[in-house]
C-alpha atoms as a PDB file:
ATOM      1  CA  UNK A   1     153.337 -76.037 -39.354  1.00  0.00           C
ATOM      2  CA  UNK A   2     153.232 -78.607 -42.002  1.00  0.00           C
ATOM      3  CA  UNK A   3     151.589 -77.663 -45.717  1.00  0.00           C
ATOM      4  CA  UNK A   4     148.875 -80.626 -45.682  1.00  0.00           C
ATOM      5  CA  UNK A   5     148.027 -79.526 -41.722  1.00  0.00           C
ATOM      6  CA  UNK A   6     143.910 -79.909 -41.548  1.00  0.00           C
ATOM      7  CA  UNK A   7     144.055 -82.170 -44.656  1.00  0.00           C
ATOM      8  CA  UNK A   8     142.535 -85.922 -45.019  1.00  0.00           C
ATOM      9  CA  UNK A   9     144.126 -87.903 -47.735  1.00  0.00           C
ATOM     10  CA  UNK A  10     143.405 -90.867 -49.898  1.00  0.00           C
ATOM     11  CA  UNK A  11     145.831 -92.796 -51.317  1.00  0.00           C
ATOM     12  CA  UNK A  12     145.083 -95.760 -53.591  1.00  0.00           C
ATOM     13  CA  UNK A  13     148.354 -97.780 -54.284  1.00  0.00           C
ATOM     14  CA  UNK A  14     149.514 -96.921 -51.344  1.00  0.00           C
ATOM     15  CA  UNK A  15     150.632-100.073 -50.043  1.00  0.00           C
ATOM     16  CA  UNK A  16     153.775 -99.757 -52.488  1.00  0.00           C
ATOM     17  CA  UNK A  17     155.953 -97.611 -54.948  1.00  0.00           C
ATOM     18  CA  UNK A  18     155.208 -94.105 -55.463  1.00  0.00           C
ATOM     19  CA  UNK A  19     151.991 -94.688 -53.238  1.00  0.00           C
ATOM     20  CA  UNK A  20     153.869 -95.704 -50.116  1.00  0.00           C
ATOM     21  CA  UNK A  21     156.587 -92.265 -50.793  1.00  0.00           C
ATOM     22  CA  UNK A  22     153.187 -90.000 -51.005  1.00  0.00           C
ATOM     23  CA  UNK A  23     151.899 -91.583 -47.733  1.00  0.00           C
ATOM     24  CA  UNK A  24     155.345 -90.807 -46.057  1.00  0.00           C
ATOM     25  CA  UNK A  25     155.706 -87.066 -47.499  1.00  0.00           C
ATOM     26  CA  UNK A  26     151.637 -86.503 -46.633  1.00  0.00           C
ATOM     27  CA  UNK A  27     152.203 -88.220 -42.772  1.00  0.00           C
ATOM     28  CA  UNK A  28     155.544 -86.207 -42.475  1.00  0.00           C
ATOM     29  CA  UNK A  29     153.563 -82.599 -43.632  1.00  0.00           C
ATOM     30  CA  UNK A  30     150.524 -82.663 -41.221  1.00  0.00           C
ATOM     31  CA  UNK A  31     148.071 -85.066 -42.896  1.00  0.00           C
ATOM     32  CA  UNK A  32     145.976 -87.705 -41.652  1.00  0.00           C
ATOM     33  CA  UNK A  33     146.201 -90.367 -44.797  1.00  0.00           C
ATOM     34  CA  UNK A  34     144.636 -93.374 -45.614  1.00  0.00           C
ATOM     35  CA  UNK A  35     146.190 -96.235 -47.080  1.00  0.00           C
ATOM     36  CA  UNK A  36     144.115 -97.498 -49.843  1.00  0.00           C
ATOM     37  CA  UNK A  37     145.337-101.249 -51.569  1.00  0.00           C
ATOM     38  CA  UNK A  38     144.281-104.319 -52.444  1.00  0.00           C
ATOM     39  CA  UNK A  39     147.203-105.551 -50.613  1.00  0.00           C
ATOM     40  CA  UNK A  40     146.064-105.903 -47.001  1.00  0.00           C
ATOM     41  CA  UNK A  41     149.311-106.697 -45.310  1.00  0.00           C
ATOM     42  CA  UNK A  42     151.783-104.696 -46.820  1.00  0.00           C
ATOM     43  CA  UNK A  43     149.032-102.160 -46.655  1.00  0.00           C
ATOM     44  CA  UNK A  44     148.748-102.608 -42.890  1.00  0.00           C
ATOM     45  CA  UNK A  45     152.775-102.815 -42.296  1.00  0.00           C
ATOM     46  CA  UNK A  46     152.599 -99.050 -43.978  1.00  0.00           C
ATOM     47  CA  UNK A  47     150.459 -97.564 -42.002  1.00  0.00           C
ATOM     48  CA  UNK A  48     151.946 -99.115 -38.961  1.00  0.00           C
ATOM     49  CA  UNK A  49     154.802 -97.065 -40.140  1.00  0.00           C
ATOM     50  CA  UNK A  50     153.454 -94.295 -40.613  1.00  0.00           C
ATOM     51  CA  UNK A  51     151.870 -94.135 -36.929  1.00  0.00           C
ATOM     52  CA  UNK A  52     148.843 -92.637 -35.358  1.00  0.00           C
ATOM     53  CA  UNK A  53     147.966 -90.769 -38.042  1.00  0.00           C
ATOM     54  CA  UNK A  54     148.092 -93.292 -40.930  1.00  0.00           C
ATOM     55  CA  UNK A  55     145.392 -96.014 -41.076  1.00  0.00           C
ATOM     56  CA  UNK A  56     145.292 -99.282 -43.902  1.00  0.00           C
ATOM     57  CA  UNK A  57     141.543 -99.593 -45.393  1.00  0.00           C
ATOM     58  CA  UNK A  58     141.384-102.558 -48.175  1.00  0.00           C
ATOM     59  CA  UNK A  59     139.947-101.041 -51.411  1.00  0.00           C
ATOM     60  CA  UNK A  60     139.412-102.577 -54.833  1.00  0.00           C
ATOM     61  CA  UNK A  61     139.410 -99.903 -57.027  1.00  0.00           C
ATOM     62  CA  UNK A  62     137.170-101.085 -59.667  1.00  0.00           C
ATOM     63  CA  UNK A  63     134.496-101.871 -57.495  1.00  0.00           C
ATOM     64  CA  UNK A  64     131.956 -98.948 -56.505  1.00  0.00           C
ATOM     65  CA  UNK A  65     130.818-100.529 -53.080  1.00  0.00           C
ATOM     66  CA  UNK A  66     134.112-100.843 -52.140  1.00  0.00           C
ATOM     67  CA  UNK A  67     135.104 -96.917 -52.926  1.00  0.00           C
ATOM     68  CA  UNK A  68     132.157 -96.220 -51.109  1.00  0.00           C
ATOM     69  CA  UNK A  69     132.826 -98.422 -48.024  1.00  0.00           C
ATOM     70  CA  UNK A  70     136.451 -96.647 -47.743  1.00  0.00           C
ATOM     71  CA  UNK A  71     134.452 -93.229 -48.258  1.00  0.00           C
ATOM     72  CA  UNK A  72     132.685 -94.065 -44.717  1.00  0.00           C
ATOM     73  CA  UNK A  73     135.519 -95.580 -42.962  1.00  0.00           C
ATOM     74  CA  UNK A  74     137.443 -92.740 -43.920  1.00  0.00           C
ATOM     75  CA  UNK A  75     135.300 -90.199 -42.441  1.00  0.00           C
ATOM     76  CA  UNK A  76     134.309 -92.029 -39.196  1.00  0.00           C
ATOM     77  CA  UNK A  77     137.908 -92.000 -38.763  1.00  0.00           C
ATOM     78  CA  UNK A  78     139.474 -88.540 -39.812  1.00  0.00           C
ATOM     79  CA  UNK A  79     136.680 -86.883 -40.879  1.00  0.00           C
ATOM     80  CA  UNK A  80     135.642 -85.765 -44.677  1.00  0.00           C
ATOM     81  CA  UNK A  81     138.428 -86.074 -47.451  1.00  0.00           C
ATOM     82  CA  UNK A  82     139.774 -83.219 -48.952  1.00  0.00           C
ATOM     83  CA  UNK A  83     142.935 -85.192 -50.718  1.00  0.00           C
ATOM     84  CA  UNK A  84     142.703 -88.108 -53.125  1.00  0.00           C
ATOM     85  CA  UNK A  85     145.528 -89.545 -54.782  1.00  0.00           C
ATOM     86  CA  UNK A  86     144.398 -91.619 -57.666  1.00  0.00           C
ATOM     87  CA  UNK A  87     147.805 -93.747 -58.130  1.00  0.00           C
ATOM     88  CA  UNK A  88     146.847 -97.486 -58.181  1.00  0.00           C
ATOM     89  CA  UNK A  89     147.392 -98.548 -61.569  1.00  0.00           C
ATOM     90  CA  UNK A  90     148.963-101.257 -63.782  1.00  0.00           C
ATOM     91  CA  UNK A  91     151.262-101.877 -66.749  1.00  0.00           C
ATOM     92  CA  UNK A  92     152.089-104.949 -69.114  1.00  0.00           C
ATOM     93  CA  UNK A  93     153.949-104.398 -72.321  1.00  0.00           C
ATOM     94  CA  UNK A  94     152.744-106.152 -75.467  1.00  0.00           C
ATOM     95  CA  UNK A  95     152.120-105.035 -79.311  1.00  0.00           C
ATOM     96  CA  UNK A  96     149.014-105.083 -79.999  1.00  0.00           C
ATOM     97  CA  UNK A  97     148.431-107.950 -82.026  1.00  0.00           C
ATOM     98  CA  UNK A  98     149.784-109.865 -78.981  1.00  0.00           C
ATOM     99  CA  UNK A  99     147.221-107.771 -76.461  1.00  0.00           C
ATOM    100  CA  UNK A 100     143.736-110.285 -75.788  1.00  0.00           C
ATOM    101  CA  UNK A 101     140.836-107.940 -74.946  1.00  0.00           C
ATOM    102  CA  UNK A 102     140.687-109.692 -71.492  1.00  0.00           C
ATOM    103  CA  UNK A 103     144.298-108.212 -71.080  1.00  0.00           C
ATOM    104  CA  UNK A 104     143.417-105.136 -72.546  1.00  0.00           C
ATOM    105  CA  UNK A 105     139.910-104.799 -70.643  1.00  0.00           C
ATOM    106  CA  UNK A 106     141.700-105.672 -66.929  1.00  0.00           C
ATOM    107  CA  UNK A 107     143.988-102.808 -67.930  1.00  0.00           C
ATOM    108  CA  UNK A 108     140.971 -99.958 -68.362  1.00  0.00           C
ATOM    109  CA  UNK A 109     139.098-101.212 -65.491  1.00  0.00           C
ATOM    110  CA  UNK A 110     141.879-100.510 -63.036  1.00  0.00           C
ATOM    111  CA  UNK A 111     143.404 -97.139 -64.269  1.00  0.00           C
ATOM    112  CA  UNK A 112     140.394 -95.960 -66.328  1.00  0.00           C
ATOM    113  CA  UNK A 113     137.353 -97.006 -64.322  1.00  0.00           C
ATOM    114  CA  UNK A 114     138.871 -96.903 -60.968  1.00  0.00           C
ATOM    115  CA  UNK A 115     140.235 -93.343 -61.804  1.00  0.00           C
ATOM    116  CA  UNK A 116     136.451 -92.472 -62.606  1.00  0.00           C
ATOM    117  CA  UNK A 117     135.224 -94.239 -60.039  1.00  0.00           C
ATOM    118  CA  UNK A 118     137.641 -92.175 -57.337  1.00  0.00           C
ATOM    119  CA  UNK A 119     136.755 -88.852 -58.737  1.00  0.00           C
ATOM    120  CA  UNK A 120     132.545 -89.669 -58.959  1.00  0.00           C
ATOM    121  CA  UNK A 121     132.498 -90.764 -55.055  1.00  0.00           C
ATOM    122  CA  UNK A 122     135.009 -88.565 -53.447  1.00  0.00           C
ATOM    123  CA  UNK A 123     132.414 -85.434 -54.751  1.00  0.00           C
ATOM    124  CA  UNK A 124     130.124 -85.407 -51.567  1.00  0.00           C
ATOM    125  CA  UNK A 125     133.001 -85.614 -48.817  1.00  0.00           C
ATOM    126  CA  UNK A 126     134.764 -83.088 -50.266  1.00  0.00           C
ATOM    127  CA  UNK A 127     131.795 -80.939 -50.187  1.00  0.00           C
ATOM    128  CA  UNK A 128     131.391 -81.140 -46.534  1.00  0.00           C
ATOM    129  CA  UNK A 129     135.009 -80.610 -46.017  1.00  0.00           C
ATOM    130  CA  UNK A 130     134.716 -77.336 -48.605  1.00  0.00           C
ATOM    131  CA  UNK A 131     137.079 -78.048 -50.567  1.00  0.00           C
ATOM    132  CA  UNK A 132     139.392 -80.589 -52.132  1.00  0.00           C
ATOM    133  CA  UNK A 133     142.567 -81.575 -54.237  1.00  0.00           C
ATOM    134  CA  UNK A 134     142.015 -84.728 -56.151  1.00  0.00           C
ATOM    135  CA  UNK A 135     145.473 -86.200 -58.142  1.00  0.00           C
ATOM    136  CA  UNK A 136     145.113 -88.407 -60.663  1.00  0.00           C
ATOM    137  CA  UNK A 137     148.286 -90.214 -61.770  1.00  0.00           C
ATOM    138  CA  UNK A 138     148.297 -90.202 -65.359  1.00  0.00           C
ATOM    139  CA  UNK A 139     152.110 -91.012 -67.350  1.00  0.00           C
ATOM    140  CA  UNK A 140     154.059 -89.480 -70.159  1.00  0.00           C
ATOM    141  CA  UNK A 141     152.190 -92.362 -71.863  1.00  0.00           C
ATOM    142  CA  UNK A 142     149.147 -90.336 -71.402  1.00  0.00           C
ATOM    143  CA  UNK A 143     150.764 -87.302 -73.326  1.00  0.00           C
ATOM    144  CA  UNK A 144     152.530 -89.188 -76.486  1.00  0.00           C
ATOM    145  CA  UNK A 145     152.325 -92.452 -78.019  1.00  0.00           C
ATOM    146  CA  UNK A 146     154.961 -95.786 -78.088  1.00  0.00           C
ATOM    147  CA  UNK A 147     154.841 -99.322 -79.421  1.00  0.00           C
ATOM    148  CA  UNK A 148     153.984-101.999 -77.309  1.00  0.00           C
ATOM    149  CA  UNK A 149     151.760-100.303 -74.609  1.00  0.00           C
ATOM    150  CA  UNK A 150     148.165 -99.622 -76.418  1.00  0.00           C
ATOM    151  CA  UNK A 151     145.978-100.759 -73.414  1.00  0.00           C
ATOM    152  CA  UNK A 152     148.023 -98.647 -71.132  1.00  0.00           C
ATOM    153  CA  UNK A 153     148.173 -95.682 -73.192  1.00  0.00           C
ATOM    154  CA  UNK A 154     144.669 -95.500 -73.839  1.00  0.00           C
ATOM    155  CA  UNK A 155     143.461 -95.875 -70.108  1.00  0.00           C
ATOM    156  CA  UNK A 156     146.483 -93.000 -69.437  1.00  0.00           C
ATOM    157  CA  UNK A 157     145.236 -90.733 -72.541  1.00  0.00           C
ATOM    158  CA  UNK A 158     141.443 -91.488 -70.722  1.00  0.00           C
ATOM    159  CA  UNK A 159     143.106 -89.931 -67.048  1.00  0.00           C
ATOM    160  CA  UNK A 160     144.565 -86.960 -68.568  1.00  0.00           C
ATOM    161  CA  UNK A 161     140.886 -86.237 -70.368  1.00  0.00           C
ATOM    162  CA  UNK A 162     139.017 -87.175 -67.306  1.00  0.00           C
ATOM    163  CA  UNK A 163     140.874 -84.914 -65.415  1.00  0.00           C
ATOM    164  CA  UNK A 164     139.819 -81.371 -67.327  1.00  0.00           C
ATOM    165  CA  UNK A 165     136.294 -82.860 -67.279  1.00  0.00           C
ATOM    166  CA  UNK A 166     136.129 -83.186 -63.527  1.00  0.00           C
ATOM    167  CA  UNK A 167     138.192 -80.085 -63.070  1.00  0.00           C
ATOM    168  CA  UNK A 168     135.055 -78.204 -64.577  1.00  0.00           C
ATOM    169  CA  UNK A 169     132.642 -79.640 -62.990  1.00  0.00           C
ATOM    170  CA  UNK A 170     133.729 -79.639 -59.631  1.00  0.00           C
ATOM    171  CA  UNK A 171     135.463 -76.158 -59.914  1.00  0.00           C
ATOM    172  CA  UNK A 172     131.913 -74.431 -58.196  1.00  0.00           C
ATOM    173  CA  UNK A 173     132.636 -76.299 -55.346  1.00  0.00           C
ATOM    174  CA  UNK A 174     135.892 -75.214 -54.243  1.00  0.00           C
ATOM    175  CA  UNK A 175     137.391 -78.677 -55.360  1.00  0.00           C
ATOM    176  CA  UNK A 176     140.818 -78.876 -57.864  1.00  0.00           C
ATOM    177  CA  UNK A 177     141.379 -81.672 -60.194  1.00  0.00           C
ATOM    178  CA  UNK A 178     145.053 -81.857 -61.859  1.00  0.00           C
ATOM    179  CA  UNK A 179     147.010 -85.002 -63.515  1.00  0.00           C
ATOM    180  CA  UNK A 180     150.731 -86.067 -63.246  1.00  0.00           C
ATOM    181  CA  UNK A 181     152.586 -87.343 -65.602  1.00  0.00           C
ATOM    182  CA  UNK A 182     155.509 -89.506 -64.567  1.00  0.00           C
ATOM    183  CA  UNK A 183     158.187 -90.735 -66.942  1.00  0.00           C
ATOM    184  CA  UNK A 184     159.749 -93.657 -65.834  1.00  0.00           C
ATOM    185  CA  UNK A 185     159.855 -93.812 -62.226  1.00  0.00           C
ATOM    186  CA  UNK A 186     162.135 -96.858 -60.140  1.00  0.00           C
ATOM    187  CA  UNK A 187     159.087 -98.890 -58.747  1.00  0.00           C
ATOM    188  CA  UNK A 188     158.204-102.677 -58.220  1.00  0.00           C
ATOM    189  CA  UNK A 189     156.039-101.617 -61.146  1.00  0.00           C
ATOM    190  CA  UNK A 190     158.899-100.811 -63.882  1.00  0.00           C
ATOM    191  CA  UNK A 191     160.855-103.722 -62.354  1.00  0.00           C
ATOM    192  CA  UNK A 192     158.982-106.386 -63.742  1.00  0.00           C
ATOM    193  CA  UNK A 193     160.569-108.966 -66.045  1.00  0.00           C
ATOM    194  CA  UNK A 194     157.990-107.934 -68.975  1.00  0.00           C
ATOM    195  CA  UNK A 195     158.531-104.237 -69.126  1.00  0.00           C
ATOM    196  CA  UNK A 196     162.471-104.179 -68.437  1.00  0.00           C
ATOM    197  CA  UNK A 197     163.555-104.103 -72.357  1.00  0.00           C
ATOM    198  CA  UNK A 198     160.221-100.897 -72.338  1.00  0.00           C
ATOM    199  CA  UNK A 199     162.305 -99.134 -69.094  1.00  0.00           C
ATOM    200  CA  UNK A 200     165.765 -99.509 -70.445  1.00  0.00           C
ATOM    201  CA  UNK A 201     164.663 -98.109 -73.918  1.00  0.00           C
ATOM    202  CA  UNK A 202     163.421 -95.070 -72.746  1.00  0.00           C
ATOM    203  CA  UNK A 203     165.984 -94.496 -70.015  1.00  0.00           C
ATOM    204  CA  UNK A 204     168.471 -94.067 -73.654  1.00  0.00           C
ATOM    205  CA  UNK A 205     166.256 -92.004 -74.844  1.00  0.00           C
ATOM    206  CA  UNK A 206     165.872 -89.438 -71.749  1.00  0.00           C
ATOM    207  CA  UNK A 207     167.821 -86.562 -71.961  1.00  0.00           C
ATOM    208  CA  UNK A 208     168.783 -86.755 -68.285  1.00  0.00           C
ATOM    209  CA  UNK A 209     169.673 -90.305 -68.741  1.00  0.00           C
ATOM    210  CA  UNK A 210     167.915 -92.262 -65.198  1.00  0.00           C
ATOM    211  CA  UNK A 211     164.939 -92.964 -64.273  1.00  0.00           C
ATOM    212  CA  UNK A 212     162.877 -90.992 -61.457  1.00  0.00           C
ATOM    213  CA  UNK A 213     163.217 -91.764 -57.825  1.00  0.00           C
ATOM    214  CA  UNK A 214     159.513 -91.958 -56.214  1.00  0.00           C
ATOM    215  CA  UNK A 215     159.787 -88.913 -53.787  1.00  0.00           C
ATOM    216  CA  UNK A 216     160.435 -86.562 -57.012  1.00  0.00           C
ATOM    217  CA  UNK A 217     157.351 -87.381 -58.287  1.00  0.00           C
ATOM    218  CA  UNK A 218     156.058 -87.322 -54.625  1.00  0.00           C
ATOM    219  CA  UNK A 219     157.173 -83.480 -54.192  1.00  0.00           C
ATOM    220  CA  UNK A 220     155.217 -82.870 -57.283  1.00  0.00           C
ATOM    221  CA  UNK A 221     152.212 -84.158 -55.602  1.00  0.00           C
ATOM    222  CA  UNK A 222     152.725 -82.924 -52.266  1.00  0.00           C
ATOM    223  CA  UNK A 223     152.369 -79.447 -54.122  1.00  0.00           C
ATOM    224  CA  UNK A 224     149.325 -80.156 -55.775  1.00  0.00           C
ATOM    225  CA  UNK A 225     147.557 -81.393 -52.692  1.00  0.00           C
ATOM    226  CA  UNK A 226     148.648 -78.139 -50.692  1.00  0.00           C
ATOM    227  CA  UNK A 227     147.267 -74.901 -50.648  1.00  0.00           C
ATOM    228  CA  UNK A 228     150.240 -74.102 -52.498  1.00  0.00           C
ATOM    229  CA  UNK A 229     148.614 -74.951 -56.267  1.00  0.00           C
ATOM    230  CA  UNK A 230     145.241 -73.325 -55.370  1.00  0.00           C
ATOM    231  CA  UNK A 231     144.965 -71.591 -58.610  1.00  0.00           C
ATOM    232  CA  UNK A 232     145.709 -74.655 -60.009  1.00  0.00           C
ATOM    233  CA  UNK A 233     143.489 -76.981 -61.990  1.00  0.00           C
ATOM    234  CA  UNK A 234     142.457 -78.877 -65.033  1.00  0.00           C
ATOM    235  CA  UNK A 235     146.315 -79.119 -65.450  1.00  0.00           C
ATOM    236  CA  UNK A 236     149.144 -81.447 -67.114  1.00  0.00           C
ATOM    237  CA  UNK A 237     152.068 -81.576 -64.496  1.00  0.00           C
ATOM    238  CA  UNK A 238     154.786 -83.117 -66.357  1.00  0.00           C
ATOM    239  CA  UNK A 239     158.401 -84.624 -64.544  1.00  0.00           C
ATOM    240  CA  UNK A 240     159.383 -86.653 -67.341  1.00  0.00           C
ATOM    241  CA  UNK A 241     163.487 -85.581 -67.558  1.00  0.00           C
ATOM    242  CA  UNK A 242     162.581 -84.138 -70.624  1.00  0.00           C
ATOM    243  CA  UNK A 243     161.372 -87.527 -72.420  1.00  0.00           C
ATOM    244  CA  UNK A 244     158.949 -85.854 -74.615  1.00  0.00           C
ATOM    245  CA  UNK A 245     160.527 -82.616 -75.579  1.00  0.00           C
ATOM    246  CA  UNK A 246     162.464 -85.580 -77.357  1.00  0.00           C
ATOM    247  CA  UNK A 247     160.036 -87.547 -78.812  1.00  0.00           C
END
C-alpha cells in the first residue's frame, strides 16, 4: 500500500527541480500525477519516466484558460484532483532600485497569480473527489525579509497569506490548504549565474551549513498530500536548516 494510493496529483513545475523529485516520490507512493510545465519536452521526457501512471499536460500558469484546460484533461484522464502542488515559480536577485516594474510584475504574475489562480480552479474537482490537499510552495523568503529580492519576497509573503485564506474557505469541504517554506534548496533555480553570490550568502549563514537536497523538501510534501497531515491546515511548514531561528 502506498500513502498517496486513490490520489490524483497536480504538479506545476514539474518538468524540473523540486517539481520533477515530487512527481517521482508521488508516482513511487500510489499516485496518478500530472506533470504540469511550460516546458513541453522535458515535461514529456518526465512523465515518460515516470510510466503509466504519469502523464505531461502543458500549462501556463498565469493564464486561467490554460489552468482550466489542464483541469479537464486531468480528469478525463485520472479522474477528479484531490492533490495540487503549487511549485512553479521564479527568482531573480536585484535591489530594488535596480528592479523595473516589468521585472517586478513578471515575478507576481507567476508565483502570486498563478498560485491564486491554482487554488480558485482546483475548488470544483476537488469537490467531486471529496476532498483535497492543495501545497503551495512558498520560501523562507515568505517568512523574513533580505536585500536584493523585493519582487520575490512579496509574491512569497502573498503565498503564505493566500494560503490561511483558502484554508478557511475551503475547510467545509473537506479540502486542506498548507504552505512550505524551503530555504535554499540545490535546483537549476538557485544555480543561476544571478542568484549564486544570494545562495552562497545564506548557505554561511545556515546553521547546518548546505543547502537542501530536493527530496527533503519532497518528504515534507509527500506528508502534506497524505492522509497523514489530515488535521492539518492553514499551516507554515518550515525546512529551512534553521536559517531563520538565525536571522
Amino acid at each position: 500500500m502506498g500513502r498517496l494510493d486513490g490520489k490524483v496529483a497536480v504538479i506545476t513545475g514539474g518538468a524540473g527541480g523540486m517539481g520533477k523529485m515530487h512527481g517521482k516520490y508521488f508516482v513511487k507512493e500510489g499516485a496518478k500525477v500530472v506533470i504540469a510545465d511550460l516546458e513541453s519536452s522535458d515535461g514529456k521526457q518526465v512523465a515518460d519516466d515516470l510510466g503509466d501512471n504519469a502523464v505531461f499536460i502543458p500549462i501556463d500558469v498565469t493564464n486561467e484558460e490554460s489552468w482550466k484546460t489542464l483541469i479537464d484533461k486531468t480528469e478525463e484522464t485520472f479522474g477528479p484532483i484531490s492533490v495540487l502542488v503549487n511549485n512553479a515559480g521564479i527568482v531573480a536577485s536585484k535591489s530594488i532600485e535596480d528592479t523595473t516594474l516589468e521585472g517586478y510584475r513578471k515575478t507576481i504574475e507567476i508565483n502570486q497569480d498563478g498560485v491564486f489562480l491554482g487554488i480558485k480552479l482546483v475548488l470544483e474537482s476537488m469537490k467531486k473527489a471529496e476532498n483535497g490537499s492543495i501545497i503551495n510552495i512558498s520560501s523562507v523568503a515568505g517568512m523574513v525579509g533580505s536585500n536584493n529580492n523585493i519582487a520575490y519576497i512579496a509574491s512569497k509573503f502573498a503565498v503564505r497569506g493566500m494560503t490561511k485564506a483558502a484554508a478557511a474557505e475551503y475547510a467545509p469541504y473537506g479540502i486542506r490548504v498548507n504552505s512550505v517554506h524551503p530555504g535554499t534548496i540545490r535546483t537549476p533555480m538557485t544555480e543561476q549565474e544571478d542568484v549564486k553570490e544570494m545562495v552562497q550568502d545564506t548557505i554561511s549563514k545556515t546553521p547546518l551549513g548546505r543547502l537542501a537536497e530536493p527530496e527533503e523538501i519532497t518528504n515534507l510534501v509527500l506528508y502534506l498530500a497524505s492522509d497523514e497531515s489530515s488535521y492539518s491546515t492553514g499551516a507554515e511548514f518550515i525546512a529551512d536548516g534553521g536559517l531563520i531561528q538565525v536571522m
